[in-house]
N, C-alpha and C. Protein backbone atom coordinates (compact mmCIF):
# COMPACT_ATOMS: atom_id res chain seq x y z
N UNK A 1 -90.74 71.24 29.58
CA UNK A 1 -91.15 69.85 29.52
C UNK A 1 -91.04 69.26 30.91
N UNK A 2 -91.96 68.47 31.06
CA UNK A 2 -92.29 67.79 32.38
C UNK A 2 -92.43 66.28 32.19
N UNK A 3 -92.64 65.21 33.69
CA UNK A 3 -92.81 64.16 32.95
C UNK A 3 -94.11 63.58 34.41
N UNK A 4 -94.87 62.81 33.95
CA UNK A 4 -95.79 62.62 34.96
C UNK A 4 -95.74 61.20 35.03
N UNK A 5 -95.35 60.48 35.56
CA UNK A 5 -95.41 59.03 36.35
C UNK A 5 -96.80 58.18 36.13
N UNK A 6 -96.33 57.27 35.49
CA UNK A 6 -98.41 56.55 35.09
C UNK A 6 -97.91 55.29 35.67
N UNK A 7 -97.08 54.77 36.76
CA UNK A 7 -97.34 53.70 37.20
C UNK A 7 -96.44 52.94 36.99
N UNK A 8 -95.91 51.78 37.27
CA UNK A 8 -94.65 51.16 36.90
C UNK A 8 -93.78 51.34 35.95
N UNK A 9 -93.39 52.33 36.34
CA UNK A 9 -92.39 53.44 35.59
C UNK A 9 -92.51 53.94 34.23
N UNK A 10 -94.00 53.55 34.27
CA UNK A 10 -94.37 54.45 32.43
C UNK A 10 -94.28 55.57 32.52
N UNK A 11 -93.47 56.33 31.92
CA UNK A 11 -93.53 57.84 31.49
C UNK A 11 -94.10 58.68 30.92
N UNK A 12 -94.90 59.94 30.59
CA UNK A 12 -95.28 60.35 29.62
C UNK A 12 -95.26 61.87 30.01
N UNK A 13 -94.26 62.64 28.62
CA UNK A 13 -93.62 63.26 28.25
C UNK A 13 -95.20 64.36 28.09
N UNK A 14 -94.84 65.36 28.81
CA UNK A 14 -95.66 66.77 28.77
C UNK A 14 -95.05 67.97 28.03
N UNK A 15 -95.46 68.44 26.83
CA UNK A 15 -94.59 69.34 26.40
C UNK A 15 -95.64 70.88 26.93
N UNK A 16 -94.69 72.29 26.52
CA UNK A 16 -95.38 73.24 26.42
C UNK A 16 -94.57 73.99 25.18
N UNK A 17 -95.42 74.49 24.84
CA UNK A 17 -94.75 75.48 23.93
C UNK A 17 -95.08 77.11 24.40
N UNK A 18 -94.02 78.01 24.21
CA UNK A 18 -93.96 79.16 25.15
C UNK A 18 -95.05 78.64 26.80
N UNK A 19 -94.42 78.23 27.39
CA UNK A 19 -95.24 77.87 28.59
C UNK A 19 -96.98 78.09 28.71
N UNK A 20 -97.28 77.18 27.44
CA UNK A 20 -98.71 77.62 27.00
C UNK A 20 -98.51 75.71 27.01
N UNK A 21 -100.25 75.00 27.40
CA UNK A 21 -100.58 73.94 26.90
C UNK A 21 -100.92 74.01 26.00
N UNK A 22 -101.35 74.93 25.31
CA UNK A 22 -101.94 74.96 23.80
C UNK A 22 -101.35 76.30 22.70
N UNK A 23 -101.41 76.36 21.47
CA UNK A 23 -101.49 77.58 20.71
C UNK A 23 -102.66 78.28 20.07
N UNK A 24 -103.73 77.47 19.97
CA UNK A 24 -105.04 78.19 19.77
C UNK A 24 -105.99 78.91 20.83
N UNK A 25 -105.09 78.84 22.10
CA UNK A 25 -106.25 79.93 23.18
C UNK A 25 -106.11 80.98 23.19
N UNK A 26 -105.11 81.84 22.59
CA UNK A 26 -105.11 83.29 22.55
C UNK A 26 -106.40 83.48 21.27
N UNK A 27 -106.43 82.99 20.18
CA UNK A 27 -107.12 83.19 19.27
C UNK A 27 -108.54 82.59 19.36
N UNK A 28 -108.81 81.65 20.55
CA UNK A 28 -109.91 81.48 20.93
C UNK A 28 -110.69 82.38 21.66
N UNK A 29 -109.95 82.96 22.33
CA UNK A 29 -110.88 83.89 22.93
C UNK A 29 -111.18 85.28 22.02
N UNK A 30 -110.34 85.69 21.51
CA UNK A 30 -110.25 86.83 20.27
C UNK A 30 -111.38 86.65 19.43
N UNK A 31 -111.57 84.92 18.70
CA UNK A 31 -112.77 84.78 17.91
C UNK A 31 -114.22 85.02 18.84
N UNK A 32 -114.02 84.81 20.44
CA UNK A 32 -115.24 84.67 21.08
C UNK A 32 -115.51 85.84 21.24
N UNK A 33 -114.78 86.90 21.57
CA UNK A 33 -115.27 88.28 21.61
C UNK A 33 -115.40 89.06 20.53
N UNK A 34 -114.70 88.96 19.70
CA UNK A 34 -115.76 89.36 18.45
C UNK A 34 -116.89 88.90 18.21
N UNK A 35 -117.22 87.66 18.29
CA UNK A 35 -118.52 87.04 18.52
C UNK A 35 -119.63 87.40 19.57
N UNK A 36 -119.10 88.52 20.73
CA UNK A 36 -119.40 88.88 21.75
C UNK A 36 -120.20 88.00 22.18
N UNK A 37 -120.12 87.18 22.71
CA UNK A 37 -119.77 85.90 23.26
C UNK A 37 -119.38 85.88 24.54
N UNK A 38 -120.18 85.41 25.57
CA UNK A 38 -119.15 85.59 27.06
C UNK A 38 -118.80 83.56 27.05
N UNK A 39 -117.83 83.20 27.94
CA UNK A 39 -117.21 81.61 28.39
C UNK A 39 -118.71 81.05 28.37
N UNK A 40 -119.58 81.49 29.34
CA UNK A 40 -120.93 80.65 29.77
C UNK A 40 -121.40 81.03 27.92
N UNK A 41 -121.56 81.52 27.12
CA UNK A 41 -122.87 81.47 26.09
C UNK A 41 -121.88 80.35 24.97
N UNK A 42 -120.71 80.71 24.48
CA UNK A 42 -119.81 79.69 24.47
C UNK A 42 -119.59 78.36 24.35
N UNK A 43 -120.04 78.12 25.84
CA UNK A 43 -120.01 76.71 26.75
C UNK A 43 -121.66 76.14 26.01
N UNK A 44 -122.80 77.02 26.25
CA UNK A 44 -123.87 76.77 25.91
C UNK A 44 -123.69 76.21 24.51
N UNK A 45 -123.07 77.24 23.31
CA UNK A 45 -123.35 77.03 22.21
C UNK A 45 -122.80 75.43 21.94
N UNK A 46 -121.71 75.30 22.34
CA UNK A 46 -120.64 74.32 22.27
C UNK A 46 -121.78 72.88 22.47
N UNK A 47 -122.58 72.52 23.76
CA UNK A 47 -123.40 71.65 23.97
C UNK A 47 -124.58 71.90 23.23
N UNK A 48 -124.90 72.83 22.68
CA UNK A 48 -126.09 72.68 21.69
C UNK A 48 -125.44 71.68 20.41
N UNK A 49 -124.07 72.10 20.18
CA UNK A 49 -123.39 71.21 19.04
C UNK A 49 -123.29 70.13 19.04
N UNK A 50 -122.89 69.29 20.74
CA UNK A 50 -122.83 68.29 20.73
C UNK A 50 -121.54 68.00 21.46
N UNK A 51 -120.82 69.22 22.30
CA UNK A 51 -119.55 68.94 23.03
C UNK A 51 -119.90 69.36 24.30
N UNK A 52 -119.45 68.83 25.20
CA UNK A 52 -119.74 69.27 26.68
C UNK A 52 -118.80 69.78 27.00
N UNK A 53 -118.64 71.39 27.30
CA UNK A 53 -117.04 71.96 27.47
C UNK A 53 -117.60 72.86 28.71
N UNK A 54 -117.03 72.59 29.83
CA UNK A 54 -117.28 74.17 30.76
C UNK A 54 -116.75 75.32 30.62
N UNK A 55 -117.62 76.12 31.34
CA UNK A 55 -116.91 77.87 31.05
C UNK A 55 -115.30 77.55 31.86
N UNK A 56 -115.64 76.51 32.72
CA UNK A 56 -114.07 76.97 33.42
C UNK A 56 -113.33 76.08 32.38
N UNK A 57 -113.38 75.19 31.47
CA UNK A 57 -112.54 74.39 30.61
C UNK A 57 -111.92 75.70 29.53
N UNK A 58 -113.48 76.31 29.34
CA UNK A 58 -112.80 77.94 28.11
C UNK A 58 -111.79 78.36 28.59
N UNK A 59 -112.35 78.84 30.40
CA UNK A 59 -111.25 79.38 30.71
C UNK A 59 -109.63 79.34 30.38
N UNK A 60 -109.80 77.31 30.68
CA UNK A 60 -108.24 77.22 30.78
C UNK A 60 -107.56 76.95 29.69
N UNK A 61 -108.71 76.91 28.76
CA UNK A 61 -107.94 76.60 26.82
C UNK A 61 -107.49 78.42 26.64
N UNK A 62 -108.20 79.03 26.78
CA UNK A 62 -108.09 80.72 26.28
C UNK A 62 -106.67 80.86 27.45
N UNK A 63 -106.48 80.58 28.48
CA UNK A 63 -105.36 81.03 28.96
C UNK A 63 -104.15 80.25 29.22
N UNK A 64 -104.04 78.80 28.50
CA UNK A 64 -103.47 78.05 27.80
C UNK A 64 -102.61 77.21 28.84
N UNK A 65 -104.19 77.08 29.66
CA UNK A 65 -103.42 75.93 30.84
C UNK A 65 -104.32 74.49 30.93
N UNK A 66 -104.92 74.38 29.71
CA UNK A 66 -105.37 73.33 29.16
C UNK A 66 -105.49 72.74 27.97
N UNK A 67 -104.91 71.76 27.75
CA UNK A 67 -104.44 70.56 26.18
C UNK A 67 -105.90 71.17 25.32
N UNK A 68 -105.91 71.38 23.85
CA UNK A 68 -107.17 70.99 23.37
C UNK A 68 -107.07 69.83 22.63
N UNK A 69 -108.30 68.82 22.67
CA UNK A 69 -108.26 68.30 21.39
C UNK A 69 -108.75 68.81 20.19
N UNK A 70 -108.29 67.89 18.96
CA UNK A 70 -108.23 67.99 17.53
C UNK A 70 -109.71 68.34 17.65
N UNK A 71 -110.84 67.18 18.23
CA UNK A 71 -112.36 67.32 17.95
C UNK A 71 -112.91 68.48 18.41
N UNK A 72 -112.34 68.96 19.27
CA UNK A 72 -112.49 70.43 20.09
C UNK A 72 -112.19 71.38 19.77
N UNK A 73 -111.24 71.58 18.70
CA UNK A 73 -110.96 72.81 17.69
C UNK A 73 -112.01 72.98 16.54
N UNK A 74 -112.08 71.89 16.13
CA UNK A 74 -113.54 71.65 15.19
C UNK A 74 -114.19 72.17 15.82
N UNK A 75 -115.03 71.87 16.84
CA UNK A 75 -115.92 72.31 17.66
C UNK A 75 -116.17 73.98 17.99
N UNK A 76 -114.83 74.38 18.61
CA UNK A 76 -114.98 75.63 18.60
C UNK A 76 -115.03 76.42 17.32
N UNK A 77 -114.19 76.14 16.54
CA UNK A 77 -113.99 76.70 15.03
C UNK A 77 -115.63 77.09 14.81
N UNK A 78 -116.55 75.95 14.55
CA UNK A 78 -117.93 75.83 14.18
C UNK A 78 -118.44 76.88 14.97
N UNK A 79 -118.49 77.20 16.76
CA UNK A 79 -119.19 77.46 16.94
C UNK A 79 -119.05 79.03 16.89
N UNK A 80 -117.42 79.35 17.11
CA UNK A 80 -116.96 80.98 16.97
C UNK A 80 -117.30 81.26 15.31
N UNK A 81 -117.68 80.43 14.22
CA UNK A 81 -118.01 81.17 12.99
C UNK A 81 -116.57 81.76 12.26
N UNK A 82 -115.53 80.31 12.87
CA UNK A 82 -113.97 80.57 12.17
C UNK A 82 -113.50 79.61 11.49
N UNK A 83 -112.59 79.68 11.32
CA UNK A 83 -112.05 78.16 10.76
C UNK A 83 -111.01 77.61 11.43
N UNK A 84 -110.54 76.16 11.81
CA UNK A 84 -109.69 75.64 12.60
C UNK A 84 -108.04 77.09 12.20
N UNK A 85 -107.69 76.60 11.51
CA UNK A 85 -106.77 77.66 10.46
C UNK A 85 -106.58 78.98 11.32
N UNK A 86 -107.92 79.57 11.25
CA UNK A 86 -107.58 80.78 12.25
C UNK A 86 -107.00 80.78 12.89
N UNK A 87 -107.85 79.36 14.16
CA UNK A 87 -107.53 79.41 15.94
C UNK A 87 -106.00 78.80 15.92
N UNK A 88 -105.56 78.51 14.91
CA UNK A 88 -103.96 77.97 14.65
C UNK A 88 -102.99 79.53 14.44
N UNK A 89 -103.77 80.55 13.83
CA UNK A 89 -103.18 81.89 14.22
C UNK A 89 -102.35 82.07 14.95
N UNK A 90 -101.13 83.39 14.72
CA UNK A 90 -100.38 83.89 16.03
C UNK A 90 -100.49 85.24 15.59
């Protein structure tokens, strides 16, 4: 846990769990390659849906040095052909 400074001394509390920002990027990328799927087709499918995610954002959710949101698990769920449930997997 970390804490990042927002300005006249507001705080806000950064957690990690196993030094991961997230728990669904190991299983994000697992669903994408079964999907054989590279980050860029991914990224594509993702904005055909209606989310604007870069290959380097995949990157950093799959290697869990970026927060996801709730709408963004939906998102991927839909587009890997999984269910949120899965990408909650360990």
């Amino acid at each position: 846990m970390f804490f990042q400074v927002l300005g006249e001394g507001t705080q806000l509390k950064l957690y990690k769990y196993n030094s991961r920002c997230n728990i669904a990027g190991m299983q994000v990328r697992a669903a994408r390659e079964r999907a054989g799927l590279s980050q860029e087709q991914l990224a594509a499918r993702l904005q055909l849906e209606g989310l604007n995610l870069s290959q380097k954002a995949i990157s950093r959710i799959e290697t869990g040095d970026r927060i996801v949101a709730d709408f963004e698990l939906l998102f991927l769920a839909k587009s890997l052909g999984a269910t949120v449930y899965e990408l909650f997997g360990e």
